[in-house]
Structure formats: structure tokens, C-alpha cells
PDB file of N, CA and C in Angstrom:
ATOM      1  N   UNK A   1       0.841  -1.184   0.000  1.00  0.00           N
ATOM      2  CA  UNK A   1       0.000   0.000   0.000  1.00  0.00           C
ATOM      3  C   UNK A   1       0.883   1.242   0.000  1.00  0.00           C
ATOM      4  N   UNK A   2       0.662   1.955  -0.810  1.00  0.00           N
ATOM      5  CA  UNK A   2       1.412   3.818  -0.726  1.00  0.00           C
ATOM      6  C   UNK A   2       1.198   4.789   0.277  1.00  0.00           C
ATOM      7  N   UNK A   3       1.673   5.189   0.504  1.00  0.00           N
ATOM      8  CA  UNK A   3       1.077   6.679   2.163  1.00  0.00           C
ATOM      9  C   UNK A   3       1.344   7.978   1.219  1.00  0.00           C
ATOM     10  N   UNK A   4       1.285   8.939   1.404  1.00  0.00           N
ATOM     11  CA  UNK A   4       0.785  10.024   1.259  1.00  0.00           C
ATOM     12  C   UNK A   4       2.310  10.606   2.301  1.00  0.00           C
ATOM     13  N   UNK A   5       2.935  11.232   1.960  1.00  0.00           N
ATOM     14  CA  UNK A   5       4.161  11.578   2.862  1.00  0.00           C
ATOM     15  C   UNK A   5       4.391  13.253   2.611  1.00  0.00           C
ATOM     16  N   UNK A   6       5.076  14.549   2.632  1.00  0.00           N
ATOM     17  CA  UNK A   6       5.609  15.568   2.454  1.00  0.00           C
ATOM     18  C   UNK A   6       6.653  15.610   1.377  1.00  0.00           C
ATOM     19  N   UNK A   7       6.241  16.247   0.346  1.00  0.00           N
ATOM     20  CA  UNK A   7       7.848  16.264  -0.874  1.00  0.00           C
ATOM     21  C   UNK A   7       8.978  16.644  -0.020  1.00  0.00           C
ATOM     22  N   UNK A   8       9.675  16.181  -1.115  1.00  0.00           N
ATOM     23  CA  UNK A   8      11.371  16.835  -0.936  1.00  0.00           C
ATOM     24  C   UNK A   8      11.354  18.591  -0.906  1.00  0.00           C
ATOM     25  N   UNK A   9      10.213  18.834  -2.282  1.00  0.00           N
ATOM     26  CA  UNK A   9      10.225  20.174  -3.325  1.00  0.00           C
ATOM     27  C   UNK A   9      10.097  21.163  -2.316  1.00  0.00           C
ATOM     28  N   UNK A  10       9.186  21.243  -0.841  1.00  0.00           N
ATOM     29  CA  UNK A  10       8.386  21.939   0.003  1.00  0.00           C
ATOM     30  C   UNK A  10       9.712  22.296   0.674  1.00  0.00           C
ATOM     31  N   UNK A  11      10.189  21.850   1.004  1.00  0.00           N
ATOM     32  CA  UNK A  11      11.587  21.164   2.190  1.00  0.00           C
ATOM     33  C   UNK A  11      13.095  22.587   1.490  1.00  0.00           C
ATOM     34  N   UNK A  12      12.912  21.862   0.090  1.00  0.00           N
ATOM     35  CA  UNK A  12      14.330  22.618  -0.769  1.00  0.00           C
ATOM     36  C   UNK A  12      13.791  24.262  -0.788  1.00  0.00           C
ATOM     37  N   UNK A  13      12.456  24.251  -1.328  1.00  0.00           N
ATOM     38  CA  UNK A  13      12.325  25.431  -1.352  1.00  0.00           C
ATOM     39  C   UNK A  13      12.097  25.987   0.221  1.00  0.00           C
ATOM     40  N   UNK A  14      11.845  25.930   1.090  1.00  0.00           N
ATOM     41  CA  UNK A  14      11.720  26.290   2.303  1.00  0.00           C
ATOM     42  C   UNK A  14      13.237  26.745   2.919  1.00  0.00           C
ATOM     43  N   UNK A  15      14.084  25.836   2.686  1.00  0.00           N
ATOM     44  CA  UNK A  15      15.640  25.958   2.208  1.00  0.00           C
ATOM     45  C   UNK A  15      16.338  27.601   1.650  1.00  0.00           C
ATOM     46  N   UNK A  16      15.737  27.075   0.334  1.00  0.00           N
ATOM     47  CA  UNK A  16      16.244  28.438  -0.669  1.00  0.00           C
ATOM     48  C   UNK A  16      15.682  29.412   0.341  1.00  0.00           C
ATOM     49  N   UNK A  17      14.376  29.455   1.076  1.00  0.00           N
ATOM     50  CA  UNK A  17      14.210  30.900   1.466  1.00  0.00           C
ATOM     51  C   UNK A  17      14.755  31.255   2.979  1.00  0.00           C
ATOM     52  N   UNK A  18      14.633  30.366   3.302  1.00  0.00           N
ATOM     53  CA  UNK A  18      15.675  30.567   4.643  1.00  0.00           C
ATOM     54  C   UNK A  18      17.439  31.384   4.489  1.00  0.00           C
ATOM     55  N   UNK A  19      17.633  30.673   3.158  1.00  0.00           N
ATOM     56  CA  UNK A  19      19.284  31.867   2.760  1.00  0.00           C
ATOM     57  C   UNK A  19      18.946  32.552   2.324  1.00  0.00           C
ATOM     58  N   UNK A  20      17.837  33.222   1.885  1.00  0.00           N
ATOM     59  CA  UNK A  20      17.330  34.701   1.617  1.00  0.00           C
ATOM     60  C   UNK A  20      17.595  35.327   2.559  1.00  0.00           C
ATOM     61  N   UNK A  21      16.369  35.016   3.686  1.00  0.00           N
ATOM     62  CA  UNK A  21      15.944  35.641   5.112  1.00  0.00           C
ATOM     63  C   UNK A  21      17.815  35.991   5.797  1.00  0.00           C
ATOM     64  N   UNK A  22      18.289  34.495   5.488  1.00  0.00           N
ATOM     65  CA  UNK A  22      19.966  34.711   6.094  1.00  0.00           C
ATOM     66  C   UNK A  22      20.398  36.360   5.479  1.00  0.00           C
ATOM     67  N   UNK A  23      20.354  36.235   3.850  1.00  0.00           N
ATOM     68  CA  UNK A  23      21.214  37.631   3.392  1.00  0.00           C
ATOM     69  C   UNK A  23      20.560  38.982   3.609  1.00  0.00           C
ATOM     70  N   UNK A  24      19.190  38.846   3.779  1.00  0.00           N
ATOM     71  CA  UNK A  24      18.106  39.798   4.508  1.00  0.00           C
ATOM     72  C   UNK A  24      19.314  40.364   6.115  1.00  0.00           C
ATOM     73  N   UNK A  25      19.151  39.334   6.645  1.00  0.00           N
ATOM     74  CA  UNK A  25      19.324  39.679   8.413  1.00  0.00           C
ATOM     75  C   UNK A  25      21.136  40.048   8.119  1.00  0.00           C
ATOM     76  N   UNK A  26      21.901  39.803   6.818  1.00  0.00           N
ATOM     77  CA  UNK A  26      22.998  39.902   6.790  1.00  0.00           C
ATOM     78  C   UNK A  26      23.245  41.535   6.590  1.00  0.00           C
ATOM     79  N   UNK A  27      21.987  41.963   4.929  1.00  0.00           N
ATOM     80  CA  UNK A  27      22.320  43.033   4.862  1.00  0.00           C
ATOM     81  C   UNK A  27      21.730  44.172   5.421  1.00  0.00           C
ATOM     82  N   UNK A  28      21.173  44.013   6.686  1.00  0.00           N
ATOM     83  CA  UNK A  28      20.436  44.626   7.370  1.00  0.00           C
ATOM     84  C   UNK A  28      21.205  45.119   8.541  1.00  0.00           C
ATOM     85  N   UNK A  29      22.096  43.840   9.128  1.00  0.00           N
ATOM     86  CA  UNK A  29      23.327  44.164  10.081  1.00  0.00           C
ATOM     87  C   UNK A  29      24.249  45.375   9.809  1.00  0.00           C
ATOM     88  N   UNK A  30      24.638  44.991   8.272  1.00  0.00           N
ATOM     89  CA  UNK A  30      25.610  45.829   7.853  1.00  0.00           C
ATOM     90  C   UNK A  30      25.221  47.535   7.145  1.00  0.00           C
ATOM     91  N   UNK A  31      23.804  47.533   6.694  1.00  0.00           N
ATOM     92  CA  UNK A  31      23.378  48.771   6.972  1.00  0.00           C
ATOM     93  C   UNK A  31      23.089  49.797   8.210  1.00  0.00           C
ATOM     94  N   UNK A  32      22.570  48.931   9.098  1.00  0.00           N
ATOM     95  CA  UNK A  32      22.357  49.155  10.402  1.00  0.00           C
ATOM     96  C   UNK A  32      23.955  49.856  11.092  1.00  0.00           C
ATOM     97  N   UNK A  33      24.951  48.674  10.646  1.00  0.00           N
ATOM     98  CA  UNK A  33      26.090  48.820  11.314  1.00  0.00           C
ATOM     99  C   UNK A  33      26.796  50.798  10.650  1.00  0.00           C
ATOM    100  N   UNK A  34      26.606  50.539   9.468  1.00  0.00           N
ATOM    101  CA  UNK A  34      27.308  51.241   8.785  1.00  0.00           C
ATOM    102  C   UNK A  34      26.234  53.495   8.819  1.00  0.00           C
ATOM    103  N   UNK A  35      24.621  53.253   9.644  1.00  0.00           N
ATOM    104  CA  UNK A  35      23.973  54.032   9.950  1.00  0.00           C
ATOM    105  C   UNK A  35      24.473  55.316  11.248  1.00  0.00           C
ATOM    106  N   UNK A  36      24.926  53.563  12.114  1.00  0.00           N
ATOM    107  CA  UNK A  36      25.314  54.333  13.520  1.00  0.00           C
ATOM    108  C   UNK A  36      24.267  53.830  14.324  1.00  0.00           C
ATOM    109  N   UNK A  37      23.209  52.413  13.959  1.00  0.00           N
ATOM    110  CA  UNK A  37      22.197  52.511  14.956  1.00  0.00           C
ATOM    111  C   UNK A  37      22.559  52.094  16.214  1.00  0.00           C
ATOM    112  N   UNK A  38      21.592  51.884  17.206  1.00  0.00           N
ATOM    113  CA  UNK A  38      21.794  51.297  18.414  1.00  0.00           C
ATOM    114  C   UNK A  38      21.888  49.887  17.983  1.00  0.00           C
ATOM    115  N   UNK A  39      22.832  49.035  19.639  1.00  0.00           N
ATOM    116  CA  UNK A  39      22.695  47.611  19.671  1.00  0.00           C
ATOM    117  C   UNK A  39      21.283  46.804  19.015  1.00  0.00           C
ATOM    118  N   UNK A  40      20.575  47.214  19.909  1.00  0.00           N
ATOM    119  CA  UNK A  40      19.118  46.349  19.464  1.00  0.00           C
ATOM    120  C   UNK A  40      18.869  46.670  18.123  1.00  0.00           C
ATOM    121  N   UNK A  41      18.991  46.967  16.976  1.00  0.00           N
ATOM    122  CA  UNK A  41      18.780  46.835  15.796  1.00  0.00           C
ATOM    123  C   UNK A  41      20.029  46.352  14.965  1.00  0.00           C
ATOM    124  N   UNK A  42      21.269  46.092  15.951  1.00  0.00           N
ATOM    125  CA  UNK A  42      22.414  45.538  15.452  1.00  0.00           C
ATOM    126  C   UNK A  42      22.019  43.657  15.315  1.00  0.00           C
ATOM    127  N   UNK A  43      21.693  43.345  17.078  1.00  0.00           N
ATOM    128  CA  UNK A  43      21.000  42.457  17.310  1.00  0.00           C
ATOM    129  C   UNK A  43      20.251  41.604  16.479  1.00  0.00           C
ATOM    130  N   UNK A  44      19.042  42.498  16.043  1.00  0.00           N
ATOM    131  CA  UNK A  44      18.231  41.942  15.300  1.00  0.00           C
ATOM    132  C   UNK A  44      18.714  41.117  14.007  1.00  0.00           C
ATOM    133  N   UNK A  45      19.081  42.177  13.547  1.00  0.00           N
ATOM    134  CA  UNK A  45      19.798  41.504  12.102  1.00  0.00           C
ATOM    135  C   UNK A  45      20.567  40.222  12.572  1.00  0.00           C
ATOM    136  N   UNK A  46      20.974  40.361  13.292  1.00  0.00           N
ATOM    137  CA  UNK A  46      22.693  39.004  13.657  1.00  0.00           C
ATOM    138  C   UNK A  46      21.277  38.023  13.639  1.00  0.00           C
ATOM    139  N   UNK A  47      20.079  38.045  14.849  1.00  0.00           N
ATOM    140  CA  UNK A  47      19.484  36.594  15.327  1.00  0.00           C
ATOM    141  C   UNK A  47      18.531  36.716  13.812  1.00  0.00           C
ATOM    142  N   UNK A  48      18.109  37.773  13.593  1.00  0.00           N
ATOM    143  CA  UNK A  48      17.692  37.524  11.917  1.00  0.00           C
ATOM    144  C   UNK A  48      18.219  36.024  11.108  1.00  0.00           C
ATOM    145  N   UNK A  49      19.510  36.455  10.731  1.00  0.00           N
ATOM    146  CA  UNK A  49      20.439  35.732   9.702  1.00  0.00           C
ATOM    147  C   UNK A  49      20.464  34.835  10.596  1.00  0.00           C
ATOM    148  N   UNK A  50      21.133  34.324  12.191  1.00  0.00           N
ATOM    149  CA  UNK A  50      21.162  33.070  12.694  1.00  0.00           C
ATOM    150  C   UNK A  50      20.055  32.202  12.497  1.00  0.00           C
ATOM    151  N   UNK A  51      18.896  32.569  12.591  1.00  0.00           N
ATOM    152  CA  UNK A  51      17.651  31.875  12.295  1.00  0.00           C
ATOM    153  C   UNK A  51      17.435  31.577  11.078  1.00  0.00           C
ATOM    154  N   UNK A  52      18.116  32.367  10.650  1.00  0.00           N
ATOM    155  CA  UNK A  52      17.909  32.080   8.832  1.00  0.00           C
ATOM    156  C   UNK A  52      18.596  30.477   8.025  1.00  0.00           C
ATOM    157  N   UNK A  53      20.178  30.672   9.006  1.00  0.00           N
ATOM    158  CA  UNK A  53      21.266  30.113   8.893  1.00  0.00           C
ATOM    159  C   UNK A  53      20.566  28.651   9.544  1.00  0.00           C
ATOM    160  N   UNK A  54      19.940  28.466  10.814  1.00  0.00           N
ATOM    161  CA  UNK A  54      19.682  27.205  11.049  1.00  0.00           C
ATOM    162  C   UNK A  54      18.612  26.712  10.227  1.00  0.00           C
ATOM    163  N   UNK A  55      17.187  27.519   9.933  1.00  0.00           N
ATOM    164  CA  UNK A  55      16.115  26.930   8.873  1.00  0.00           C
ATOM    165  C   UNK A  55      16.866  26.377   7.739  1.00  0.00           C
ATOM    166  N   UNK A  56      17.331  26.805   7.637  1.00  0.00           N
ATOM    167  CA  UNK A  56      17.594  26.810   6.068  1.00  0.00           C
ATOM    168  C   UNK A  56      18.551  25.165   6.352  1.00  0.00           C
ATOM    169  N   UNK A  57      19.478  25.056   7.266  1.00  0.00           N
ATOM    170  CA  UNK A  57      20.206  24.030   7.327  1.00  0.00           C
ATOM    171  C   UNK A  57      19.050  22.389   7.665  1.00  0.00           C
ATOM    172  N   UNK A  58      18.067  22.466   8.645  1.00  0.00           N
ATOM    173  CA  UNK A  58      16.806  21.518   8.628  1.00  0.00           C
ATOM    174  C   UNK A  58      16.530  21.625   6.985  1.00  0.00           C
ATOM    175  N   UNK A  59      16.211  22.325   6.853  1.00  0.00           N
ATOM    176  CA  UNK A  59      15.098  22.628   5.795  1.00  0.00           C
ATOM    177  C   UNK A  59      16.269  21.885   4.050  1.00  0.00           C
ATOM    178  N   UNK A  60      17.254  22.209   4.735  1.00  0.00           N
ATOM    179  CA  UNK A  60      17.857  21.244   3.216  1.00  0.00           C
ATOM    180  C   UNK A  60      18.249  19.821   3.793  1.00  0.00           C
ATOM    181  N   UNK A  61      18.544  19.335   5.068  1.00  0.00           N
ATOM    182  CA  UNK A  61      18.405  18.127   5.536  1.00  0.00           C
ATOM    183  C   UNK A  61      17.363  17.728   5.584  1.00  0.00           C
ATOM    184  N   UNK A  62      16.396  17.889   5.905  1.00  0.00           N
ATOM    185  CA  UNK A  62      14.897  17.592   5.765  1.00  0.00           C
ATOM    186  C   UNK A  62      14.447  16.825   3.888  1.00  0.00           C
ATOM    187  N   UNK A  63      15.371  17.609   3.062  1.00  0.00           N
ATOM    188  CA  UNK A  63      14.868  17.608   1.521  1.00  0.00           C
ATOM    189  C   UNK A  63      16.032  16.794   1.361  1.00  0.00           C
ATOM    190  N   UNK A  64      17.086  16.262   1.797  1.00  0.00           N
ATOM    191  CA  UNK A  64      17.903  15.135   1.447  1.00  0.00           C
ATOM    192  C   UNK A  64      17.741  13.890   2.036  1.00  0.00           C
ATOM    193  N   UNK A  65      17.040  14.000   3.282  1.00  0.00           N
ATOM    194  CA  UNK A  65      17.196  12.937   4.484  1.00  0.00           C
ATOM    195  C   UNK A  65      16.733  11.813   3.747  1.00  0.00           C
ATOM    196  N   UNK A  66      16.613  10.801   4.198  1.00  0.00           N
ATOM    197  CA  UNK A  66      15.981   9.201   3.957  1.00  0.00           C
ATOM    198  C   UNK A  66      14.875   9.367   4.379  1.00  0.00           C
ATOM    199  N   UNK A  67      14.596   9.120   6.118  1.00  0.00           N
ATOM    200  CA  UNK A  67      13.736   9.454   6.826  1.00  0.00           C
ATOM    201  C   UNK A  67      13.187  10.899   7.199  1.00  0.00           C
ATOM    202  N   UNK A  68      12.739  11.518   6.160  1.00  0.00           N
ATOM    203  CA  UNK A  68      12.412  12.822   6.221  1.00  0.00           C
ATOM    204  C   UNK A  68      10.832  13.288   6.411  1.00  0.00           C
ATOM    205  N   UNK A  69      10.240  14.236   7.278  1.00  0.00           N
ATOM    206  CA  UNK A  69       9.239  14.874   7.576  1.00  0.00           C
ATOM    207  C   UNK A  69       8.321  14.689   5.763  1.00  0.00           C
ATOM    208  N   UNK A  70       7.824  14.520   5.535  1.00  0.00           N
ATOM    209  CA  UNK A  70       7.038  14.900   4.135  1.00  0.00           C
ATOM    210  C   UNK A  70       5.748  14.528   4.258  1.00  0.00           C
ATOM    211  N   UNK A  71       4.741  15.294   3.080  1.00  0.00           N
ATOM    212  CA  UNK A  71       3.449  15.083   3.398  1.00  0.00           C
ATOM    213  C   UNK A  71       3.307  14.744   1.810  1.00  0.00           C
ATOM    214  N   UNK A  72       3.776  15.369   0.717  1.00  0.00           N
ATOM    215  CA  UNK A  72       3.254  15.041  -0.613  1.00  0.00           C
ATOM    216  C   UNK A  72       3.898  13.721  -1.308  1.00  0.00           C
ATOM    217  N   UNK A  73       4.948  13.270  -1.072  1.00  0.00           N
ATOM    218  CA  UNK A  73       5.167  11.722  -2.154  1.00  0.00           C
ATOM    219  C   UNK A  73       4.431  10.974  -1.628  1.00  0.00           C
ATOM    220  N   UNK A  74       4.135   9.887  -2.867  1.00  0.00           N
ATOM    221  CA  UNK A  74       3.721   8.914  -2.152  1.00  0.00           C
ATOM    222  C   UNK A  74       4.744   7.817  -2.301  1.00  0.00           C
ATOM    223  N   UNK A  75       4.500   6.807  -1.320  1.00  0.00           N
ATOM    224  CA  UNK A  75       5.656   5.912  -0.985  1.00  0.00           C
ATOM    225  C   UNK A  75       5.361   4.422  -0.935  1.00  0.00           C
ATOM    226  N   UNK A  76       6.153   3.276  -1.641  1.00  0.00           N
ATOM    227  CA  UNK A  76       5.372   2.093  -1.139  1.00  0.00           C
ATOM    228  C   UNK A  76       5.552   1.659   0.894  1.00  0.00           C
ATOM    229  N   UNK A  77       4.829   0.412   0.664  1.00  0.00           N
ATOM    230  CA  UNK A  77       5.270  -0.128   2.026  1.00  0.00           C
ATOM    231  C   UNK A  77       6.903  -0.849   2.198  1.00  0.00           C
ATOM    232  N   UNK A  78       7.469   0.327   2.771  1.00  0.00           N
ATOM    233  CA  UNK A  78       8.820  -0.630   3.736  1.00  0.00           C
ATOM    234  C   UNK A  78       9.927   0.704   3.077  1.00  0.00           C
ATOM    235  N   UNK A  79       9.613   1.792   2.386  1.00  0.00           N
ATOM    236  CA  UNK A  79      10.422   2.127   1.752  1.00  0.00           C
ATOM    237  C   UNK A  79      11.079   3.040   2.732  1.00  0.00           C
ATOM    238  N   UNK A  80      10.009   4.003   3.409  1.00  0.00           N
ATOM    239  CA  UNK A  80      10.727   4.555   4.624  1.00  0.00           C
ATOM    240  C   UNK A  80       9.761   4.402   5.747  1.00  0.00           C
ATOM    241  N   UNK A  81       9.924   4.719   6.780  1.00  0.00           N
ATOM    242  CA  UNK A  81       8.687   4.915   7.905  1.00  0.00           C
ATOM    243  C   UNK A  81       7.865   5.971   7.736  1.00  0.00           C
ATOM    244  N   UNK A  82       6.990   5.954   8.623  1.00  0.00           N
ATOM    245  CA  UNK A  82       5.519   6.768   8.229  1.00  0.00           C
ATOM    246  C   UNK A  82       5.459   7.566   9.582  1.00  0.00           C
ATOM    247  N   UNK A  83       5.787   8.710   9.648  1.00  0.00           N
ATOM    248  CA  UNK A  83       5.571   9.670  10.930  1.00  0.00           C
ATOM    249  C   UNK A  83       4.688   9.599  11.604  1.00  0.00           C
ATOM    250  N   UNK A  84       3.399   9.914  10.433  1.00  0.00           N
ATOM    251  CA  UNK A  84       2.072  10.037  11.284  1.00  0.00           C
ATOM    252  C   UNK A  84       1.737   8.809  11.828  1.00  0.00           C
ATOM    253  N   UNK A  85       2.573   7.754  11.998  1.00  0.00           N
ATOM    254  CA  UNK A  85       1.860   6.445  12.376  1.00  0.00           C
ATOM    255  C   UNK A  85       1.977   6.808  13.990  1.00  0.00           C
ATOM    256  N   UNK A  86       1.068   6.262  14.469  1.00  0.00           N
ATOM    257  CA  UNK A  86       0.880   6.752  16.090  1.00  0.00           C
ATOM    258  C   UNK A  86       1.737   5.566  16.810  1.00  0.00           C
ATOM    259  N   UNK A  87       1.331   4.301  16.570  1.00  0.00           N
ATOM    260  CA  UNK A  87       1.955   2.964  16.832  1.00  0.00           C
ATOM    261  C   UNK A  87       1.359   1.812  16.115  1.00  0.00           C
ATOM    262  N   UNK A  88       2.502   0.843  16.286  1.00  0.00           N
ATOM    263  CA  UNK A  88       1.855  -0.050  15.196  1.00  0.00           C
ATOM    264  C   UNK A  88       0.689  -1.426  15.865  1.00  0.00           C
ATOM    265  N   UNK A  89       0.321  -1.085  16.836  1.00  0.00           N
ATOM    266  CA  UNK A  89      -0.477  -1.905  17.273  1.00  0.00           C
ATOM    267  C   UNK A  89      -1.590  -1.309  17.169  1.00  0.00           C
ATOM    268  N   UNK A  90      -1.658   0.098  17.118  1.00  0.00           N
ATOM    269  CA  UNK A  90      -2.861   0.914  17.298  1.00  0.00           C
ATOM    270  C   UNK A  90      -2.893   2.092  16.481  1.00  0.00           C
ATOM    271  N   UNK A  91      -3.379   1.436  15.522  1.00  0.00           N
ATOM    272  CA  UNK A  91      -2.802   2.814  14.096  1.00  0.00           C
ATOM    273  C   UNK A  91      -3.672   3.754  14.369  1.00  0.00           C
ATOM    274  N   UNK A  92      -3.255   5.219  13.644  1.00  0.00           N
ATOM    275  CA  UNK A  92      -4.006   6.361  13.684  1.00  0.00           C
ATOM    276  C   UNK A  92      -4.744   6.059  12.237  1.00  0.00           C
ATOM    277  N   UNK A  93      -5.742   6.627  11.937  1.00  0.00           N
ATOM    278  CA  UNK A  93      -6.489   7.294  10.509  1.00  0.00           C
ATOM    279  C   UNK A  93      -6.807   8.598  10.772  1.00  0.00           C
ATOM    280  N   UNK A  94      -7.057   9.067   9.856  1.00  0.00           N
ATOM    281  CA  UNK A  94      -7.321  10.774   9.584  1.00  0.00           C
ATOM    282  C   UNK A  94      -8.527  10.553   8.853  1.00  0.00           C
ATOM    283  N   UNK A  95      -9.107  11.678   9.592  1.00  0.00           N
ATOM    284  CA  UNK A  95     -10.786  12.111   9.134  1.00  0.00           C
ATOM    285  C   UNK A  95     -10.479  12.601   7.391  1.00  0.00           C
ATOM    286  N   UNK A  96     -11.330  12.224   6.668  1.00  0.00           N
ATOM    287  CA  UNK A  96     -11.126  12.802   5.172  1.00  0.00           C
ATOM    288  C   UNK A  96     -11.995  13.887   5.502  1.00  0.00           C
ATOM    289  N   UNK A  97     -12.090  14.694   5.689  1.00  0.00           N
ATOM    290  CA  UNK A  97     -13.121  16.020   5.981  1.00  0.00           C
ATOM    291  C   UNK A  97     -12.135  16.596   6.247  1.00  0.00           C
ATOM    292  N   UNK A  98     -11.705  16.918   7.827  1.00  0.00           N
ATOM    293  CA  UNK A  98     -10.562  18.079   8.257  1.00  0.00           C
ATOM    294  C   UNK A  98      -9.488  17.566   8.625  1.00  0.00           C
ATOM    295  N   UNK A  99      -9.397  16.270   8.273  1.00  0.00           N
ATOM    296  CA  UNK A  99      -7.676  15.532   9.022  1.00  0.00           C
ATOM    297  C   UNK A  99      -7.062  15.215   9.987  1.00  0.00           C
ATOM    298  N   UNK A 100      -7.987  15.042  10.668  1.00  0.00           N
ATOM    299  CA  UNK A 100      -7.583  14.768  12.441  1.00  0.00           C
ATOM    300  C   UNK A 100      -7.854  13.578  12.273  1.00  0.00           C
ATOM    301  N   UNK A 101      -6.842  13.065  13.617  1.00  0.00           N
ATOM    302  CA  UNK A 101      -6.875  11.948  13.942  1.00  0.00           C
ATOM    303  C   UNK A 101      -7.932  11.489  14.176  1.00  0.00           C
ATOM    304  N   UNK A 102      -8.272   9.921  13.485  1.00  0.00           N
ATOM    305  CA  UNK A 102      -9.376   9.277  13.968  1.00  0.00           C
ATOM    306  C   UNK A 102      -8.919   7.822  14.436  1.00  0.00           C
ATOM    307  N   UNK A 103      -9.441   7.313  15.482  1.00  0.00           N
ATOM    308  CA  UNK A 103      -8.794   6.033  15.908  1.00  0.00           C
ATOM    309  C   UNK A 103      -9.516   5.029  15.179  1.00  0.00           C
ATOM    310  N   UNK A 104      -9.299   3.589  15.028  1.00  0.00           N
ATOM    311  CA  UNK A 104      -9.521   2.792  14.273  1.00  0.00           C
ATOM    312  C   UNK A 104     -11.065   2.719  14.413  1.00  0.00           C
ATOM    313  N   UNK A 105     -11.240   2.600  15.578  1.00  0.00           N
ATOM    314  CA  UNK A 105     -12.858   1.858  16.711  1.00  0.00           C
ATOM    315  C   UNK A 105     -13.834   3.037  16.163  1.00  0.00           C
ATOM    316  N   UNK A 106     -13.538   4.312  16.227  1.00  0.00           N
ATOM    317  CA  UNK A 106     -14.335   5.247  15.937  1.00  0.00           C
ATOM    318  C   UNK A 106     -15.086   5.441  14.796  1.00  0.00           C
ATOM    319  N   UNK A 107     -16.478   6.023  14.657  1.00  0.00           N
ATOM    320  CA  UNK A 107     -17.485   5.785  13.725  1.00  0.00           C
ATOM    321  C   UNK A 107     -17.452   7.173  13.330  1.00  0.00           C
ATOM    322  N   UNK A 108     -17.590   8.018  13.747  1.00  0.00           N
ATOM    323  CA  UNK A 108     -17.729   9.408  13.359  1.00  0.00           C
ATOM    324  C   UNK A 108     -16.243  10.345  13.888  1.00  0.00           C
ATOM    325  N   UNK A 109     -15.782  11.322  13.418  1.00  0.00           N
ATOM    326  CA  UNK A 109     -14.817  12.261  13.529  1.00  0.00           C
ATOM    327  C   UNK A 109     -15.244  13.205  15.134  1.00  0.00           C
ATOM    328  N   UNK A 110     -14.341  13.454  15.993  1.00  0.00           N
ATOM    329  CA  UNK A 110     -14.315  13.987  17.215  1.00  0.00           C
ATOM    330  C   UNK A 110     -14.551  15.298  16.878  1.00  0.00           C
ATOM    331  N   UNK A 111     -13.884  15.832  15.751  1.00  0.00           N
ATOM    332  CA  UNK A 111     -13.448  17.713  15.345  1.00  0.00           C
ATOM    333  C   UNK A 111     -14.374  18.107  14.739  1.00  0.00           C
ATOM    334  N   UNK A 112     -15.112  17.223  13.479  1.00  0.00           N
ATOM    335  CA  UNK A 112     -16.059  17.842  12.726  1.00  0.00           C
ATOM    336  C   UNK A 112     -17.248  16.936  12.685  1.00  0.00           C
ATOM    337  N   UNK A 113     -17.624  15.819  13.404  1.00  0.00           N
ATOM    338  CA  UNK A 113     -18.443  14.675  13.817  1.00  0.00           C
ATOM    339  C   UNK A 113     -19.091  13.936  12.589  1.00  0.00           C
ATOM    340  N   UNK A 114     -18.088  14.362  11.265  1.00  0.00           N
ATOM    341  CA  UNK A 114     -18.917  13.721  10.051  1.00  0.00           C
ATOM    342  C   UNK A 114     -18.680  11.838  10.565  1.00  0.00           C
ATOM    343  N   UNK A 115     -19.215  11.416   9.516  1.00  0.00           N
ATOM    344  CA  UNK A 115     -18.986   9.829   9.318  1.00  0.00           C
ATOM    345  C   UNK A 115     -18.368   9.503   8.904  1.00  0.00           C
ATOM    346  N   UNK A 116     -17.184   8.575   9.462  1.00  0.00           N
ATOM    347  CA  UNK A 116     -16.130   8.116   8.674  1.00  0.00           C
ATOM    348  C   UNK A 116     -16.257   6.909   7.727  1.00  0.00           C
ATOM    349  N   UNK A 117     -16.048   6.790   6.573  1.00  0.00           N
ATOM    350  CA  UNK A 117     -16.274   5.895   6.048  1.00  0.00           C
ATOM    351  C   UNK A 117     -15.740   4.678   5.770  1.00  0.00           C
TER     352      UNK A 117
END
């Protein structure tokens, strides 16, 4: 059977924009620096780009990994593990309406009380 997993594509590009945000908080430091402002807008820029610098580093491990976070490929059985699996004795399902968890036993959805089918 196939699962439904998160692309790579979401991950890389999430990536690319995180070293944006990095050269954002970079050239923001160095305008800032080069203005005369105060610390706290020196600050900003530096944890700017640091935050930028770590997303961006998940966010392209995430799009190379094996075992990676994803919601759009689909995948056969055994190829990688399945996140959303809750446990394997007691699987989760998701409501096709709004996507919440539905437990196996359950007849109707907890969030939006449709019928599960």
C-alpha cells in the first residue's frame, strides 16, 4: 500500500528561502552597522540571519534525508517509515473532511463529527 508523505520540493524550497531571510538579516546588520544605529537593531539583524542560517540548514536536511518529515510523495510499504503512524499496534487514521486523527474503533470524527467511512 502507498502513504501520502511531504515532498522533498516543500523542504528545498523552504531551504532556498531561509538563505534569503539569512542575506536579509545579513544586509540589514551591515546597513544598520554602517547608519550608527543602536545595539538592538544591530542584534536583530545578527538573530535575523542566525535563524535564517539554522532553517535553512533543517530545511535542506529535511529535503535530502531518507527518513524525512514529508506530506506530498507517495511511498510504497517498507520504503521509509511513516511519521504520522501513532503505533503499530494501534494505528491512527485521519478524518477525510478536516484531518484529524481518527482512531480505528471510531465511527464518526471527534473535530467535525462527520462519518467516517
Amino acid at each position: 500500500m502507498k502513504s501520502v508523505k511531504p515532498g522533498r520540493g516543500p523542504s528545498f524550497m523552504s531551504g532556498i528561502l531561509s538563505l534569503v531571510v539569512s542575506f536579509f538579516g545579513i544586509a540589514w546588520t551591515v546597513a544598520a552597522a554602517s547608519m550608527g544605529a543602536h545595539g538592538f537593531l544591530l542584534l536583530f539583524g545578527v538573530v535575523f540571519a542566525a535563524l535564517g542560517v539554522v532553517q535553512a540548514i533543517y530545511s535542506f536536511k529535511n529535503a535530502a534525508g531518507k527518513n524525512r518529515f514529508s506530506a506530498y510523495d507517495i511511498t510504497e510499504d517498507g520504503e521509509e517509515p511513516d511519521p504520522l503512524q501513532i503505533h503499530d499496534s494501534y494505528p491512527a487514521l485521519f478524518c477525510p473532511y478536516c484531518g484529524c486523527v481518527v482512531h480505528a474503533d471510531h465511527l464518526f470524527c471527534k473535530h467535525c463529527g462527520k462519518k467516517i467511512t
